[in-house]
Protein backbone atom coordinates (compact mmCIF):
# COMPACT_ATOMS: atom_id res chain seq x y z
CA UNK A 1 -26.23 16.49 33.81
CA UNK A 2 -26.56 19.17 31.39
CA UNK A 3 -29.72 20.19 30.14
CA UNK A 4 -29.73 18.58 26.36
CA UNK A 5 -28.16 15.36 27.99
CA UNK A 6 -31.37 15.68 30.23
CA UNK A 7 -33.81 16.28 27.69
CA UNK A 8 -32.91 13.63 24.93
CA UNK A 9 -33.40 11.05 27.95
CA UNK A 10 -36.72 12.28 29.39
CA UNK A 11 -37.92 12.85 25.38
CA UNK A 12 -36.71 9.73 24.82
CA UNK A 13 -38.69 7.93 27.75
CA UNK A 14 -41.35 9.80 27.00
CA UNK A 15 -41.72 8.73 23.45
CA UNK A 16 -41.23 5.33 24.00
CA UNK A 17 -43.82 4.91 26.58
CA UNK A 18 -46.25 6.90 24.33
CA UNK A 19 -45.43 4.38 21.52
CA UNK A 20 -45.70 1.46 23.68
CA UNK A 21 -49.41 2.51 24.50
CA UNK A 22 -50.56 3.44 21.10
CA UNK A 23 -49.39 0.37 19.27
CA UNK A 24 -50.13 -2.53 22.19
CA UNK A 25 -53.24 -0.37 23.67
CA UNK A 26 -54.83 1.45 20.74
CA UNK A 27 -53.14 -0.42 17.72
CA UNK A 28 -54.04 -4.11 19.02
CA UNK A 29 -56.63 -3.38 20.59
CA UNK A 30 -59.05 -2.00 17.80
CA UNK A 31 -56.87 -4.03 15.16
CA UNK A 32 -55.53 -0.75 13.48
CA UNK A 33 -52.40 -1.31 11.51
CA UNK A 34 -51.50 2.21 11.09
CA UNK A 35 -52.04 3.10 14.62
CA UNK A 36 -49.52 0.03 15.34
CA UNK A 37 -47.35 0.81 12.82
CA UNK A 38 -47.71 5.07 13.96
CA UNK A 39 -46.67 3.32 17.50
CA UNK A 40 -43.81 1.02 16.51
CA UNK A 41 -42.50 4.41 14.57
CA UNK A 42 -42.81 6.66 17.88
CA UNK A 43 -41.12 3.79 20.05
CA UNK A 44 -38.29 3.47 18.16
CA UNK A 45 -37.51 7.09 17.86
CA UNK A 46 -37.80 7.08 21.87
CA UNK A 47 -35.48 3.82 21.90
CA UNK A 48 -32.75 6.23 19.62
CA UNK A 49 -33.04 9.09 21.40
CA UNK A 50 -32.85 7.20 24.96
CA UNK A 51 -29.39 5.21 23.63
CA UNK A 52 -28.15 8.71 22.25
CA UNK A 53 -28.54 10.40 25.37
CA UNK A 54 -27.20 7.69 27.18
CA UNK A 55 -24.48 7.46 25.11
CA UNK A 56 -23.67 11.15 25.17
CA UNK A 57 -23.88 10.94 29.16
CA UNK A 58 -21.52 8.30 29.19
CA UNK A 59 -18.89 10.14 26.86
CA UNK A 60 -18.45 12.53 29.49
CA UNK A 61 -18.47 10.91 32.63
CA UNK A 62 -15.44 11.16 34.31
CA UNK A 63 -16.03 8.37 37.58
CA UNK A 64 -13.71 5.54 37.34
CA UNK A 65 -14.91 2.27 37.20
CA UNK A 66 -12.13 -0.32 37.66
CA UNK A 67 -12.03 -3.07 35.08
CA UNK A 68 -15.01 -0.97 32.63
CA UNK A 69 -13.10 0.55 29.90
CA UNK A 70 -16.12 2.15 28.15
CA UNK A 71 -17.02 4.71 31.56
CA UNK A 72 -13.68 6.42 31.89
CA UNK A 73 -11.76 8.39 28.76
CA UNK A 74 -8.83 6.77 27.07
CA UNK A 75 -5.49 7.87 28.69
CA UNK A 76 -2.88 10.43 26.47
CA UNK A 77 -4.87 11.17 23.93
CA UNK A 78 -6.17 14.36 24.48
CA UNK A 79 -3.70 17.39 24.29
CA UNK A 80 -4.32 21.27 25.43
CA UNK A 81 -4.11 23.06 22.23
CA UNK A 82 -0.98 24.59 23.09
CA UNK A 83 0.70 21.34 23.90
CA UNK A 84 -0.88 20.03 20.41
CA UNK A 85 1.01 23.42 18.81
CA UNK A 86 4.58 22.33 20.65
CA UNK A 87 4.18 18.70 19.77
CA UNK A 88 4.08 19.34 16.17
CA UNK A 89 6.34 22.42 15.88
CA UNK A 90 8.77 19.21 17.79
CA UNK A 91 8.08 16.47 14.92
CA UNK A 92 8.30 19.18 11.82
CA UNK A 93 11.56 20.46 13.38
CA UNK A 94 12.74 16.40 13.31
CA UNK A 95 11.49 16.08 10.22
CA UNK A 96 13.24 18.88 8.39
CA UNK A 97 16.77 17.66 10.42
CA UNK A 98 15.89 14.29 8.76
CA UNK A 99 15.64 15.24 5.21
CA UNK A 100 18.84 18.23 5.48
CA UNK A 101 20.74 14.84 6.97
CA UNK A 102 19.50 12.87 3.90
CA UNK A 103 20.44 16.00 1.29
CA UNK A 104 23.28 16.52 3.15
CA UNK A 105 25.21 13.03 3.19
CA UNK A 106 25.77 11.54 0.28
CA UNK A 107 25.60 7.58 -0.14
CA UNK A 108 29.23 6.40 -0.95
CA UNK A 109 28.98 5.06 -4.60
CA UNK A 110 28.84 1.35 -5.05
CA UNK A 111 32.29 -0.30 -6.97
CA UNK A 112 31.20 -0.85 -10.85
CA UNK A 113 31.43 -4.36 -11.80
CA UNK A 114 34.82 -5.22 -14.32
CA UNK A 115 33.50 -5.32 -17.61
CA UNK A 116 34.35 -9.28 -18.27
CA UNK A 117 33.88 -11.84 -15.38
CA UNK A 118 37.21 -12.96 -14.16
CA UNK A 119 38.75 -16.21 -15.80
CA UNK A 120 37.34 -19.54 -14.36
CA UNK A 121 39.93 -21.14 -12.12
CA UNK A 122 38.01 -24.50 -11.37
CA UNK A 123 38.16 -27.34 -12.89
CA UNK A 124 35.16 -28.76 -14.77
CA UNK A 125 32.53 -30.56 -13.39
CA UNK A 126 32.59 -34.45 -14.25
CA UNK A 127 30.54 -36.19 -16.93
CA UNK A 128 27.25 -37.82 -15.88
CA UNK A 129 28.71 -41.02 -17.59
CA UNK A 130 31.88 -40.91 -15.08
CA UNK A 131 29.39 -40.08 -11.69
CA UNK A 132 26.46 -42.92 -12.73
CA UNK A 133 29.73 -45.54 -13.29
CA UNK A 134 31.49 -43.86 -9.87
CA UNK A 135 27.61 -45.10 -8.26
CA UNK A 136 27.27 -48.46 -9.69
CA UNK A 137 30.96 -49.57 -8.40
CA UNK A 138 29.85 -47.90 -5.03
CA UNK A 139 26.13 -49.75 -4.81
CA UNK A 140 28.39 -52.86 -5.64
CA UNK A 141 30.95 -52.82 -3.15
């Protein structure tokens, strides 16, 4: 483990212990609430500095732990910088054949409408008079 890994952990343990004993053995015990409240304070920076060493520890460890998803790094997501450099030289070089296809080929133009509709060849509908009669001869049959 590398040395600030190592550090933020044994800082961290070592504030947190030093907290616990000045606000439950100092700060209780003589009633003091700033030497509670000065231990609380020291404990929880220990507590932040434990979980971010922790933290950065686990970032980097590289053991595989079936079924843990959070101990081993995520899988193709990390390019070299040259593959980074040939990936996107790959998707500009798409891109630019994309747009020269889309300047290139032009959309066929859509038929303009005639003017006047064509004449109606159907025959109008019938009167409401004519269907309501057509339904009282058929609710009577």
């Amino acid at each position: 483990m590398p040395f600030p890994r190592c550090m933020l952990l044994c800082l961290g343990i070592v504030l947190m212990t030093a907290g616990g004993v000045v606000a439950l053995g100092v700060g209780l015990a003589q009633q003091s609430a700033p030497l509670f409240a000065l231990g609380m304070f020291l404990g929880m920076g220990g507590v932040a500095l434990l979980v971010s060493g922790i933290c950065m520890a686990m970032k980097n460890l590289q053991v595989a732990v079936p079924g843990h998803s959070l101990l081993h790094p995520r899988t193709g997501t990390r390019f070299s910088p040259q593959q980074a450099l040939a990936i996107q030289r790959r998707l500009d070089r798409i891109r630019r054949e994309m747009s020269e296809d889309s300047v290139t080929g032009a959309p066929e133009p859509e038929p303009s409408l005639p003017s006047t509709p064509p004449p109606w060849t159907m025959e109008p509908p019938p009167s409401y008079d004519t269907v309501m009669k057509s339904q009282e001869h058929s609710e009577q049959l």
